[in-house]
C-alpha atoms as a PDB file:
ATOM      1  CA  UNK A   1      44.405  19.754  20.056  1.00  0.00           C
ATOM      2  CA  UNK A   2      43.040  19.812  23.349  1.00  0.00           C
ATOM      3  CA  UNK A   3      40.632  23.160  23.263  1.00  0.00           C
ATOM      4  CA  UNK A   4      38.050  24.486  20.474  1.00  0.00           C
ATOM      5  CA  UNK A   5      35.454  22.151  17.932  1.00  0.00           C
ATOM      6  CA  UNK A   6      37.887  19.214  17.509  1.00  0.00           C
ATOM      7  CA  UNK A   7      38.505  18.596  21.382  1.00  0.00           C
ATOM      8  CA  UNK A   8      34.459  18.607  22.136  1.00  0.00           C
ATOM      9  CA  UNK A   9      33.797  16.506  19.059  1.00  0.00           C
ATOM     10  CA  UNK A  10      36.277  14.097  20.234  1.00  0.00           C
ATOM     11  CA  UNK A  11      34.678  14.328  23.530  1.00  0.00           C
ATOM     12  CA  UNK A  12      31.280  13.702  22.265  1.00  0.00           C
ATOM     13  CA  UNK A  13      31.466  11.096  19.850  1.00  0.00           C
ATOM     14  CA  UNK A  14      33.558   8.655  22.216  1.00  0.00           C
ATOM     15  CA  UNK A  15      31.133   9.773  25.083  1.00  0.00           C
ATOM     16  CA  UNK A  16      28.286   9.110  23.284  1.00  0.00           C
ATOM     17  CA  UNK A  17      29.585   5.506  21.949  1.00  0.00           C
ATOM     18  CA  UNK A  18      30.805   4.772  25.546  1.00  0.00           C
ATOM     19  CA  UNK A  19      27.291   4.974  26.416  1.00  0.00           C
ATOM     20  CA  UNK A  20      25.763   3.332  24.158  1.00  0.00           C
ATOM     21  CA  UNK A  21      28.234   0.230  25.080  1.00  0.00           C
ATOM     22  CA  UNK A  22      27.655   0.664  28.829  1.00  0.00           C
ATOM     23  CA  UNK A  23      24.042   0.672  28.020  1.00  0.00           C
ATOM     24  CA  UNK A  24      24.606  -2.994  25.861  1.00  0.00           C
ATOM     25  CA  UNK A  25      26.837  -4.229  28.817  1.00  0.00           C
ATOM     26  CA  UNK A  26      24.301  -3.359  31.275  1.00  0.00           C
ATOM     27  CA  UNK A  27      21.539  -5.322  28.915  1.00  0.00           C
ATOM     28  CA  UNK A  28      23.683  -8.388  28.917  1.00  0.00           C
ATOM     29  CA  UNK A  29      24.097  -8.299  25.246  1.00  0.00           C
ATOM     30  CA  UNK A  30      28.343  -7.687  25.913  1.00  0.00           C
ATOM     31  CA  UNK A  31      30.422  -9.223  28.427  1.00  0.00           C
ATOM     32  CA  UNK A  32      32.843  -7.001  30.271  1.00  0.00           C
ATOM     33  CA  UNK A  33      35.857  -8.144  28.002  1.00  0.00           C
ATOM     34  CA  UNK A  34      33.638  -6.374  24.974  1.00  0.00           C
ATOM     35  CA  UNK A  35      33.359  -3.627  27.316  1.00  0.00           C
ATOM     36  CA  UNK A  36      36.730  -3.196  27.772  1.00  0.00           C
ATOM     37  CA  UNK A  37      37.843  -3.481  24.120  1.00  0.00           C
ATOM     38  CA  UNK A  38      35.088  -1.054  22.972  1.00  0.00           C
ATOM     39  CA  UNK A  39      36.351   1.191  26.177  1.00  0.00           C
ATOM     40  CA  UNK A  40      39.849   1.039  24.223  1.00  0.00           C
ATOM     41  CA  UNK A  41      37.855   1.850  20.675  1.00  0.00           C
ATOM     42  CA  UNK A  42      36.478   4.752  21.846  1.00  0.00           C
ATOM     43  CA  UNK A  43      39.098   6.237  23.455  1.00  0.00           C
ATOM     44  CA  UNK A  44      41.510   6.314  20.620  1.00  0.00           C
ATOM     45  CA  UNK A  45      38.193   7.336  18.497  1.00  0.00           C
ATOM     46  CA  UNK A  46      38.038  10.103  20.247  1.00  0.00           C
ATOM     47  CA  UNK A  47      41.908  11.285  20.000  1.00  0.00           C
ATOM     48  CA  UNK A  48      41.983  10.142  16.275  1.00  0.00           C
ATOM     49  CA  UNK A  49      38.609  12.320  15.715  1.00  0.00           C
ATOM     50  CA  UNK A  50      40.658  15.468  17.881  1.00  0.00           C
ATOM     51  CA  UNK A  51      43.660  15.367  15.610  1.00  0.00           C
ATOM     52  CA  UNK A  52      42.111  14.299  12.363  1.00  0.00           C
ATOM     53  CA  UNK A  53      39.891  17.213  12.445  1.00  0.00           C
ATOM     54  CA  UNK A  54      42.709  19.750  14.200  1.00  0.00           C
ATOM     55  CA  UNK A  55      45.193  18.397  11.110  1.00  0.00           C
ATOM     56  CA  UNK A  56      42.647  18.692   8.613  1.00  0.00           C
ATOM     57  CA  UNK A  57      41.645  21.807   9.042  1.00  0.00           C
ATOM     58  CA  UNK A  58      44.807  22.992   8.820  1.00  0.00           C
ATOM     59  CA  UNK A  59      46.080  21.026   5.256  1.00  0.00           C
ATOM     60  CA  UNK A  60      42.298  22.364   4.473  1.00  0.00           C
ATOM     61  CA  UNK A  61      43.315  25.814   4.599  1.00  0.00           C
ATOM     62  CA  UNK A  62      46.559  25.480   3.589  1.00  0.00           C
ATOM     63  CA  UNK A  63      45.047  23.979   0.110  1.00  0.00           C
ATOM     64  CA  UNK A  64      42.299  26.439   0.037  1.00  0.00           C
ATOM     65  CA  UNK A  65      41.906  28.866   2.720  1.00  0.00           C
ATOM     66  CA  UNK A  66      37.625  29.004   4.279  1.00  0.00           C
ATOM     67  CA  UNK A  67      35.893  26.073   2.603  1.00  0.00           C
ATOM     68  CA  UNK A  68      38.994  23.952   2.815  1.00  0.00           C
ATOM     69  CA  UNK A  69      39.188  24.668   6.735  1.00  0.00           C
ATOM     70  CA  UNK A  70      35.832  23.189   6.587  1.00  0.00           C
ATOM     71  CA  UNK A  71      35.796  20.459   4.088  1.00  0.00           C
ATOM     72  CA  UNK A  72      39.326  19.295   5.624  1.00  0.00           C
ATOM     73  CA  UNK A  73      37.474  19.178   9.459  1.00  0.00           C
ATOM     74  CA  UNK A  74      35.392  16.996   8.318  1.00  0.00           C
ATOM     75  CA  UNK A  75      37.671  14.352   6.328  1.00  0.00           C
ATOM     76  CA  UNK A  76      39.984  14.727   8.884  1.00  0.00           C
ATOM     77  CA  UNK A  77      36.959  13.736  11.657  1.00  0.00           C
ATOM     78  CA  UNK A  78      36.098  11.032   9.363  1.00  0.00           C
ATOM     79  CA  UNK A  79      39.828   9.391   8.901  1.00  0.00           C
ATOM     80  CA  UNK A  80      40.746  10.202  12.391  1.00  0.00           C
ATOM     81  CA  UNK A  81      37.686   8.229  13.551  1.00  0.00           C
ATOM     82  CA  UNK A  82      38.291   5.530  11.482  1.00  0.00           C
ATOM     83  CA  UNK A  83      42.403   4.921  12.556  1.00  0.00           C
ATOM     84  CA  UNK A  84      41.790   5.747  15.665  1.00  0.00           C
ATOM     85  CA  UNK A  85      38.978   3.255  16.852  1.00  0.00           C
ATOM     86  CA  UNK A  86      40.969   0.625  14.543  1.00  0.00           C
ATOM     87  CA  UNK A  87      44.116   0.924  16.589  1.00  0.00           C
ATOM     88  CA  UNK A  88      42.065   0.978  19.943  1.00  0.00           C
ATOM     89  CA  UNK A  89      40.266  -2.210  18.548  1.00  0.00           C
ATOM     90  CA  UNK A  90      42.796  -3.838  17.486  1.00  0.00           C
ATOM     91  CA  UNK A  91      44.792  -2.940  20.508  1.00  0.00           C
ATOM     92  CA  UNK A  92      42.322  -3.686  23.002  1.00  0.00           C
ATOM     93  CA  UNK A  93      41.642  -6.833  21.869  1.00  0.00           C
ATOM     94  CA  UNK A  94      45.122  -7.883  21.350  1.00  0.00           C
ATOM     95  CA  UNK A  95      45.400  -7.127  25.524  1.00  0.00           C
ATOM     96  CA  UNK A  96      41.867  -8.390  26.402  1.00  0.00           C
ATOM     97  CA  UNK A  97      42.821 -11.652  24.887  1.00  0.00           C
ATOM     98  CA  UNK A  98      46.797 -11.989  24.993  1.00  0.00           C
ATOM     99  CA  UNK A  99      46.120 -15.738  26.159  1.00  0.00           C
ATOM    100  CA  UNK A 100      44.249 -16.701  22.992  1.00  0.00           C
ATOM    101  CA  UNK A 101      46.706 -15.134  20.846  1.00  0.00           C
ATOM    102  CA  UNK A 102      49.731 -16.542  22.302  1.00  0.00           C
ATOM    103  CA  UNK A 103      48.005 -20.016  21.747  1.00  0.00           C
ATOM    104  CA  UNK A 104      47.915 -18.963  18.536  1.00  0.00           C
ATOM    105  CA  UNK A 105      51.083 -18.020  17.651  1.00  0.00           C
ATOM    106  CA  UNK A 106      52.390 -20.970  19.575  1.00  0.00           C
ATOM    107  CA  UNK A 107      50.542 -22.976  18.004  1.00  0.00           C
ATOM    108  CA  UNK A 108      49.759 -21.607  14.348  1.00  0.00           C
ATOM    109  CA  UNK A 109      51.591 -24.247  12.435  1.00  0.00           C
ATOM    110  CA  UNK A 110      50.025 -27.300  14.073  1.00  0.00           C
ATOM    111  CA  UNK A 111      46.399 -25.381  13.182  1.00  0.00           C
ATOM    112  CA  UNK A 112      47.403 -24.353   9.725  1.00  0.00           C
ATOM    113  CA  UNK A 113      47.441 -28.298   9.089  1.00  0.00           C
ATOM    114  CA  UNK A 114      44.376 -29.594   7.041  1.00  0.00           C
ATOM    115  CA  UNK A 115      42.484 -31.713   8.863  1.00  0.00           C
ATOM    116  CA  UNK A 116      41.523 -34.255   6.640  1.00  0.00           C
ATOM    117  CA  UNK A 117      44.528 -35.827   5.102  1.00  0.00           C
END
């Protein structure tokens, strides 16, 4: 997983959306907790695009040896991608904001209360 197309991929899609974040924090237009959250995000992008495409491939040729290598690269960058970043999202912020969601939980049937009665 760690060698070949899907390691540099990996390595260049979460590099290149790292920077574009840093770029955003350094604009003012995220604070650092976004930063760190979308640091998380593109992390686990960038694993999820490495062995989405590495496990793609090889169901891809497995179902249909040359184009399937191919066509299974790609779905596996694309679903790799997509449950990786969501995990590092949802993880990230989860950690970033562990305050707010213990008020929430603490508190979820007091604020599940309409407010009008």
């Amino acid at each position: 997983m760690f060698k070949g197309a899907p390691f540099w991929s990996g390595i260049l899609s979460g590099g290149i959306s790292q920077m574009e974040d840093v770029r955003s924090y350094i604009k003012g237009e995220i604070d650092r907790k976004d930063l760190t959250v979308y640091t998380m995000r593109n992390i686990t992008g960038a694993a999820g695009i490495m062995a989405g495409m590495e496990y793609g491939a090889l169901v891809g040729t497995m179902v249909f040896p040359g184009i399937g290598t191919f066509v299974g690269s790609l779905v596996g960058y694309i679903v790799g991608n997509r449950i990786g970043s969501t995990i590092g999202y949802k993880t990230g912020d989860f950690l970033v904001n562990v305050k707010r969601h213990e008020y929430l939980l603490e508190n979820r049937e007091r604020l599940q209360q309409p407010v009008l009665k």
